[in-house]
C-alpha atoms as a PDB file:
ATOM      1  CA  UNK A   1       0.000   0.000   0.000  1.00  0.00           C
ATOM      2  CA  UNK A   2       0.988   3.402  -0.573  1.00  0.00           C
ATOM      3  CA  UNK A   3       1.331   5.802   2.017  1.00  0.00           C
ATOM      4  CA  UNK A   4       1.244  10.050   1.171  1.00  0.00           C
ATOM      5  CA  UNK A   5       1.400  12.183   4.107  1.00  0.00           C
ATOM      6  CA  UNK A   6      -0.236  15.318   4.192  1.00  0.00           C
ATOM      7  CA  UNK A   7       0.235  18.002   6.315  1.00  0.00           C
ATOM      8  CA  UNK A   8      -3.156  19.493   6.656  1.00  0.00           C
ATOM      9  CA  UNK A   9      -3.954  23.052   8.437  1.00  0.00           C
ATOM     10  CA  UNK A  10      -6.803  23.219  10.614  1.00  0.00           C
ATOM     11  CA  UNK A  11      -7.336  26.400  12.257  1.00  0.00           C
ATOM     12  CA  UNK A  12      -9.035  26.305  15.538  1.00  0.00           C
ATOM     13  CA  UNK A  13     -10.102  28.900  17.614  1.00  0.00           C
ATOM     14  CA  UNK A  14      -7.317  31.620  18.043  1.00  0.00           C
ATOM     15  CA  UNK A  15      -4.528  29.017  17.932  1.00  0.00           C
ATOM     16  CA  UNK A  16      -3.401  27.516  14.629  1.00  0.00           C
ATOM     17  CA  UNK A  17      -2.365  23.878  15.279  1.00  0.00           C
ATOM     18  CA  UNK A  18      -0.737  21.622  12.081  1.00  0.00           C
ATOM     19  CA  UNK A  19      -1.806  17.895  12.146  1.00  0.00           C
ATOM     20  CA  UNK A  20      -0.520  15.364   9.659  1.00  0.00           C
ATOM     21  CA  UNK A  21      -2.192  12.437   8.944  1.00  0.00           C
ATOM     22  CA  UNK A  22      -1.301   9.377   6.690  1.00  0.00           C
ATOM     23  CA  UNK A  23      -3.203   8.835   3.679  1.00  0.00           C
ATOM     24  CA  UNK A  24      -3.316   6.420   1.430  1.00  0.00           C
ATOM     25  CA  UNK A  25      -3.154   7.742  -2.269  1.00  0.00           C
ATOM     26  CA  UNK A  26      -2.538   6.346  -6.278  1.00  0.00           C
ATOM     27  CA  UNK A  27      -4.031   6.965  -9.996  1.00  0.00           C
ATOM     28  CA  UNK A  28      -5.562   5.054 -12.361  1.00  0.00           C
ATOM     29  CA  UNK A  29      -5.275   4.983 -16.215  1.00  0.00           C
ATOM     30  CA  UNK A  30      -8.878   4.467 -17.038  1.00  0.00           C
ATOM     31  CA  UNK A  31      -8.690   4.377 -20.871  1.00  0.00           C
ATOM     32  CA  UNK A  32      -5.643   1.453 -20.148  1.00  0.00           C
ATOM     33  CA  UNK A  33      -8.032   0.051 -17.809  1.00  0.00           C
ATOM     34  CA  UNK A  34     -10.919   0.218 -19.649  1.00  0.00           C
ATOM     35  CA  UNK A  35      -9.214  -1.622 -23.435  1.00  0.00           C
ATOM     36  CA  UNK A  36      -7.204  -4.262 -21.242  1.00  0.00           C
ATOM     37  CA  UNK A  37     -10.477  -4.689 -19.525  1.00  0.00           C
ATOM     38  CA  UNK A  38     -11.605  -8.581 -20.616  1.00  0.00           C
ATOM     39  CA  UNK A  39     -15.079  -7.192 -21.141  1.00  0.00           C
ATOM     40  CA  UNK A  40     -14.266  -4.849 -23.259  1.00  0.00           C
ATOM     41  CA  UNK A  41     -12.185  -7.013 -25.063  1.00  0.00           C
ATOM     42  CA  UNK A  42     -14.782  -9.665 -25.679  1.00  0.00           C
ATOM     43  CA  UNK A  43     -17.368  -7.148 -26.735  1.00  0.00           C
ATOM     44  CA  UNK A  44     -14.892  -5.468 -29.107  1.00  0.00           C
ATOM     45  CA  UNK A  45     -14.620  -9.403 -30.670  1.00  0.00           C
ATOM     46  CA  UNK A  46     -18.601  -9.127 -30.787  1.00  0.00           C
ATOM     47  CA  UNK A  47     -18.612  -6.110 -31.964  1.00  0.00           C
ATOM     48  CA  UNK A  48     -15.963  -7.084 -34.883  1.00  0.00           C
ATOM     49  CA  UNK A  49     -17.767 -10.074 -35.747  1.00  0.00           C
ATOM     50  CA  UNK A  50     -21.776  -8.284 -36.134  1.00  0.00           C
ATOM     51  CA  UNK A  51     -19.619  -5.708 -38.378  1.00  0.00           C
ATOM     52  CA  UNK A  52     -18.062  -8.437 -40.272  1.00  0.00           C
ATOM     53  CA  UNK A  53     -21.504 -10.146 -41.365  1.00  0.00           C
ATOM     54  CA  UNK A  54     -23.187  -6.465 -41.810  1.00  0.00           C
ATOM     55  CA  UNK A  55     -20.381  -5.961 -44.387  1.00  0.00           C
ATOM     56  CA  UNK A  56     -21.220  -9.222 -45.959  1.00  0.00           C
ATOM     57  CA  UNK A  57     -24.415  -8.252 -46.305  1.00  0.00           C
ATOM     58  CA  UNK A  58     -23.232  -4.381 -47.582  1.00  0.00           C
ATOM     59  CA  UNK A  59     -21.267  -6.563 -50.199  1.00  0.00           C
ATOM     60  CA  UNK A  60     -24.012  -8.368 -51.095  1.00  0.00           C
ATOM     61  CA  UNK A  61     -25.564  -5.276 -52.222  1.00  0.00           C
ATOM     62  CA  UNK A  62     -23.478  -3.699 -53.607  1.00  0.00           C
ATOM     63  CA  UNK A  63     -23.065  -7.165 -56.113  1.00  0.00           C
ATOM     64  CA  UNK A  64     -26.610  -6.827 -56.853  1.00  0.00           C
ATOM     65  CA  UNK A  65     -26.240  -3.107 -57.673  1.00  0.00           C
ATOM     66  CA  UNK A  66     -23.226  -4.191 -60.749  1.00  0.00           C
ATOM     67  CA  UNK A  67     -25.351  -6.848 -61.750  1.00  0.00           C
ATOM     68  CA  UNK A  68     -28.271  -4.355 -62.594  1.00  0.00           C
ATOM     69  CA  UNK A  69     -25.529  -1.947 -63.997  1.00  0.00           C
ATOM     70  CA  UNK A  70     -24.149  -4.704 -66.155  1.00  0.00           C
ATOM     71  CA  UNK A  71     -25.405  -4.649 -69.627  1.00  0.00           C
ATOM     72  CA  UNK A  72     -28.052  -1.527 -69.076  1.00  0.00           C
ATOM     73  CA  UNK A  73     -26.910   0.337 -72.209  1.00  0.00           C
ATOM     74  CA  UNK A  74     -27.734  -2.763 -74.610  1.00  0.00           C
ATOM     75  CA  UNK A  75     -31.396  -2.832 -73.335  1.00  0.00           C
ATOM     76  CA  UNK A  76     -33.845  -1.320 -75.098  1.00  0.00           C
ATOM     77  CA  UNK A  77     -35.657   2.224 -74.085  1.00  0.00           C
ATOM     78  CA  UNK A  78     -38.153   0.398 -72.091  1.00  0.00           C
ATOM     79  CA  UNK A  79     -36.172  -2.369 -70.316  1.00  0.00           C
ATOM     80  CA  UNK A  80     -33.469   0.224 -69.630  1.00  0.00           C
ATOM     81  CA  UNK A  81     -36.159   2.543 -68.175  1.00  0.00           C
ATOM     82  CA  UNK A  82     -37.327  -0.490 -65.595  1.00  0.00           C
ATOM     83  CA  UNK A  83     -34.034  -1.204 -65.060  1.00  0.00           C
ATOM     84  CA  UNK A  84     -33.165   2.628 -64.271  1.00  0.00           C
ATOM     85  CA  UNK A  85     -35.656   2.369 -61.394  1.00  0.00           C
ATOM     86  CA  UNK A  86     -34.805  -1.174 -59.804  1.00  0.00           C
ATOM     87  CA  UNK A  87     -31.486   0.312 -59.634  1.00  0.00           C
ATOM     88  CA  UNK A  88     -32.421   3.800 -57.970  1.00  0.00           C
ATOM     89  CA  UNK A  89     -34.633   1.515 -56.128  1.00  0.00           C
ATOM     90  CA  UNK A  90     -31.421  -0.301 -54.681  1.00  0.00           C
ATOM     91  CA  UNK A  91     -29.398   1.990 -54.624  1.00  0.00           C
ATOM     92  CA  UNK A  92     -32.085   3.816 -51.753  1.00  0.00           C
ATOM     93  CA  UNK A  93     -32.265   1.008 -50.090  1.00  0.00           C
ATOM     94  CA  UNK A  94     -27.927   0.135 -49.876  1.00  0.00           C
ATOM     95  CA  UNK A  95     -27.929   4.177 -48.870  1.00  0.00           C
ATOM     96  CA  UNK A  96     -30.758   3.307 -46.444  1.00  0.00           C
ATOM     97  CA  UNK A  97     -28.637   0.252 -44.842  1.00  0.00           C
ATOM     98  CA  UNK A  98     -26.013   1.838 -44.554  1.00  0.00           C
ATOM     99  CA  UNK A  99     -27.233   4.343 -42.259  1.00  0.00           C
ATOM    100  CA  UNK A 100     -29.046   1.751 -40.139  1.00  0.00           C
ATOM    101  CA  UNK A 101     -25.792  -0.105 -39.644  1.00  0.00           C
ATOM    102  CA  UNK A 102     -23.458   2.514 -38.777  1.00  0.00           C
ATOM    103  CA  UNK A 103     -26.517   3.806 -36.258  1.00  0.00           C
ATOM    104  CA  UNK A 104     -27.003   0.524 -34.844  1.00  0.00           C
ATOM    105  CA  UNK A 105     -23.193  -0.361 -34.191  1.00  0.00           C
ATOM    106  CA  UNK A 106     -22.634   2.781 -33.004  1.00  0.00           C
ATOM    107  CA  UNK A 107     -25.265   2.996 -30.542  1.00  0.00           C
ATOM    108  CA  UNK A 108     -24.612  -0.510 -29.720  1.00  0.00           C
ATOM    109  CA  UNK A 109     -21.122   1.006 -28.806  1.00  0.00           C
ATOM    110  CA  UNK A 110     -22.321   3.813 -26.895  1.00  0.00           C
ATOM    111  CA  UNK A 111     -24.341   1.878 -24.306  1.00  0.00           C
ATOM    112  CA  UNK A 112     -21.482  -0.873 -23.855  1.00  0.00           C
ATOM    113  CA  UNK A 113     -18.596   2.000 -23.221  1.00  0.00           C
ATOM    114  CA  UNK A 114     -21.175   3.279 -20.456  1.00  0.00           C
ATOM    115  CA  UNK A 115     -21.968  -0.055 -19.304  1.00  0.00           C
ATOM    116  CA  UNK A 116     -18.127  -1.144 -19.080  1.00  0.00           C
ATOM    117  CA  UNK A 117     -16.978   2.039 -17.245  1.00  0.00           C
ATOM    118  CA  UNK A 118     -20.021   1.531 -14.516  1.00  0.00           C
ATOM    119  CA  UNK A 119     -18.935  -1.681 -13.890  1.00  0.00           C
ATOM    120  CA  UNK A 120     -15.137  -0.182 -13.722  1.00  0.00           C
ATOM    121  CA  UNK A 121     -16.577   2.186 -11.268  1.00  0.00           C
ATOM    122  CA  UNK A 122     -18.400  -0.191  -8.998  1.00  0.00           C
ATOM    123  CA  UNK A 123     -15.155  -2.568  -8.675  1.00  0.00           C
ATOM    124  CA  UNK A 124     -12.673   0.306  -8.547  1.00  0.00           C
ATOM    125  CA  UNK A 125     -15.037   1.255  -5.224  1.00  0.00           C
ATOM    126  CA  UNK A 126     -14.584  -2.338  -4.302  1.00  0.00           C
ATOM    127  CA  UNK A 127     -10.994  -2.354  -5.131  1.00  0.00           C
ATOM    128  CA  UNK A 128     -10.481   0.693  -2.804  1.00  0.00           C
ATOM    129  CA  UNK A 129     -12.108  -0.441  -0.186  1.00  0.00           C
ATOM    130  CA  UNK A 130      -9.739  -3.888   0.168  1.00  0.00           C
ATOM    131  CA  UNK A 131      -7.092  -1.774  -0.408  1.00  0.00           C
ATOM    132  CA  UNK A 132      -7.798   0.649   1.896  1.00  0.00           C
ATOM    133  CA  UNK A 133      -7.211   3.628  -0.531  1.00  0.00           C
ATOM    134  CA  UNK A 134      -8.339   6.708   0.672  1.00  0.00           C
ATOM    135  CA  UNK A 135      -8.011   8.213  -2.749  1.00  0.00           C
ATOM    136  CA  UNK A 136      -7.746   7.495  -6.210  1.00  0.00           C
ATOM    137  CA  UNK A 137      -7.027   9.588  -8.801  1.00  0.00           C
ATOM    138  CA  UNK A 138      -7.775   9.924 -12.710  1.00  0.00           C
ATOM    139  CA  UNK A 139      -4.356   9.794 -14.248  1.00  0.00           C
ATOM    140  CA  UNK A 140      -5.421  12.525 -16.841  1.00  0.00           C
ATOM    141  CA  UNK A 141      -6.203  14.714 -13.776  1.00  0.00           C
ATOM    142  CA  UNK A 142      -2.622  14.953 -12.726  1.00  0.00           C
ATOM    143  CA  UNK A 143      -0.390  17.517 -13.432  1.00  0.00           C
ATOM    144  CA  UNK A 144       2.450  15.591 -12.149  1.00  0.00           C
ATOM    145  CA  UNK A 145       2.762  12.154 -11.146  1.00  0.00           C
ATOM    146  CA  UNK A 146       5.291   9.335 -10.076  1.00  0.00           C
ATOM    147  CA  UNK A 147       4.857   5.696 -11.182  1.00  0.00           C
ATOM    148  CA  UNK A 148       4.832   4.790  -7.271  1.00  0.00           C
ATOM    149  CA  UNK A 149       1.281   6.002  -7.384  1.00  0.00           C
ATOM    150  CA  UNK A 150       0.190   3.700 -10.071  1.00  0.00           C
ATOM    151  CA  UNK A 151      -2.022   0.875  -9.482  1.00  0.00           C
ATOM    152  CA  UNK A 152      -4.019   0.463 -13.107  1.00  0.00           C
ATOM    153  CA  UNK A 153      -1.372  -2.832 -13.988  1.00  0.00           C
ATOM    154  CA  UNK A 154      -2.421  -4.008 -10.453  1.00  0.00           C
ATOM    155  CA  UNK A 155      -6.051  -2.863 -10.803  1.00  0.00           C
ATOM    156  CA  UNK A 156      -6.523  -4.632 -14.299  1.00  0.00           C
ATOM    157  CA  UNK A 157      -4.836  -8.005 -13.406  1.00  0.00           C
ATOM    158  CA  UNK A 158      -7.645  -7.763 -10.400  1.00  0.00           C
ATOM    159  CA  UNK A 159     -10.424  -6.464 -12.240  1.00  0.00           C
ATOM    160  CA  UNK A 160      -9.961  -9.397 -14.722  1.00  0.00           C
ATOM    161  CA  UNK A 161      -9.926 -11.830 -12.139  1.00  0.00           C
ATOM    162  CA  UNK A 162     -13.236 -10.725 -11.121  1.00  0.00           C
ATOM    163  CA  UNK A 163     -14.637 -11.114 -14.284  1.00  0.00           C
ATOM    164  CA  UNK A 164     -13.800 -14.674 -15.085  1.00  0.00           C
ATOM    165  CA  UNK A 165     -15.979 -15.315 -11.676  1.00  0.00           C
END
């Protein structure tokens, strides 16, 4: 455990007394924490994988788009007409799935990075308390730090140990 001692002023009555008391202090890296973080490694993997078959179907598609595109200028005036419009007609719709895709994995994203760093929260809390930390500290917060404050290595080998529970 790390130990910072503090000299803290408390002014009482007309006499100004110093007291120092111990406290125990370190910082976190909580964007290391959060990508070593086995969650957030398996729901990257997730993630990866629901892109992977949305692209299959995105390339799907787009094959279906060439297809129509193939041949259009030896049809006649009225086949190329129909044609015209199945392919505007698919080409909406590709447009249209796009959007929905990068929406949906996006958002999918956004409530999994908020999920993740609750549950970071909650066992940092518990991780302080066994630890008896008094306080710890957002390593972006810091103006100036030594790596004898550091416990995000230590923190992520025990976070990930309480995930595999």
């Amino acid at each position: 455990m790390r130990l910072w001692s503090l000299a803290l002023l408390v002014a009482s009555g007309m006499s100004g007394t110093a007291v120092a008391e111990e406290y125990s202090v370190a910082y976190l890296n909580v964007e290391k924490t959060f990508d070593s973080y086995q969650r957030t490694i398996e729901f990257d993997k997730d993630l990866a994988a629901t892109g992977s078959k949305k692209e299959q179907e995105h390339q799907r598609m787009v094959g279906e788009l060439k297809k129509l595109r193939e041949g259009l200028e030896l049809l006649s005036d009225d086949a190329k007409t129909t044609r015209q419009r199945e392919l505007e007609e698919k080409v909406r719709k590709l447009q249209e799935f796009e959007r929905a895709t990068d929406a949906e994995l996006r958002r999918d994203r956004e409530q999994m990075v908020r999920r993740i760093l609750q549950e970071i929260d909650q066992a940092l809390q518990q991780y302080a308390a066994e630890h008896e930390y008094d306080l710890i500290l957002n390593e972006q917060a810091l103006v100036y730090k030594t790596t004898q404050f550091d416990i995000t290595d230590a923190f992520i080998q025990w976070l990930n140990k309480q995930y595999k529970r």
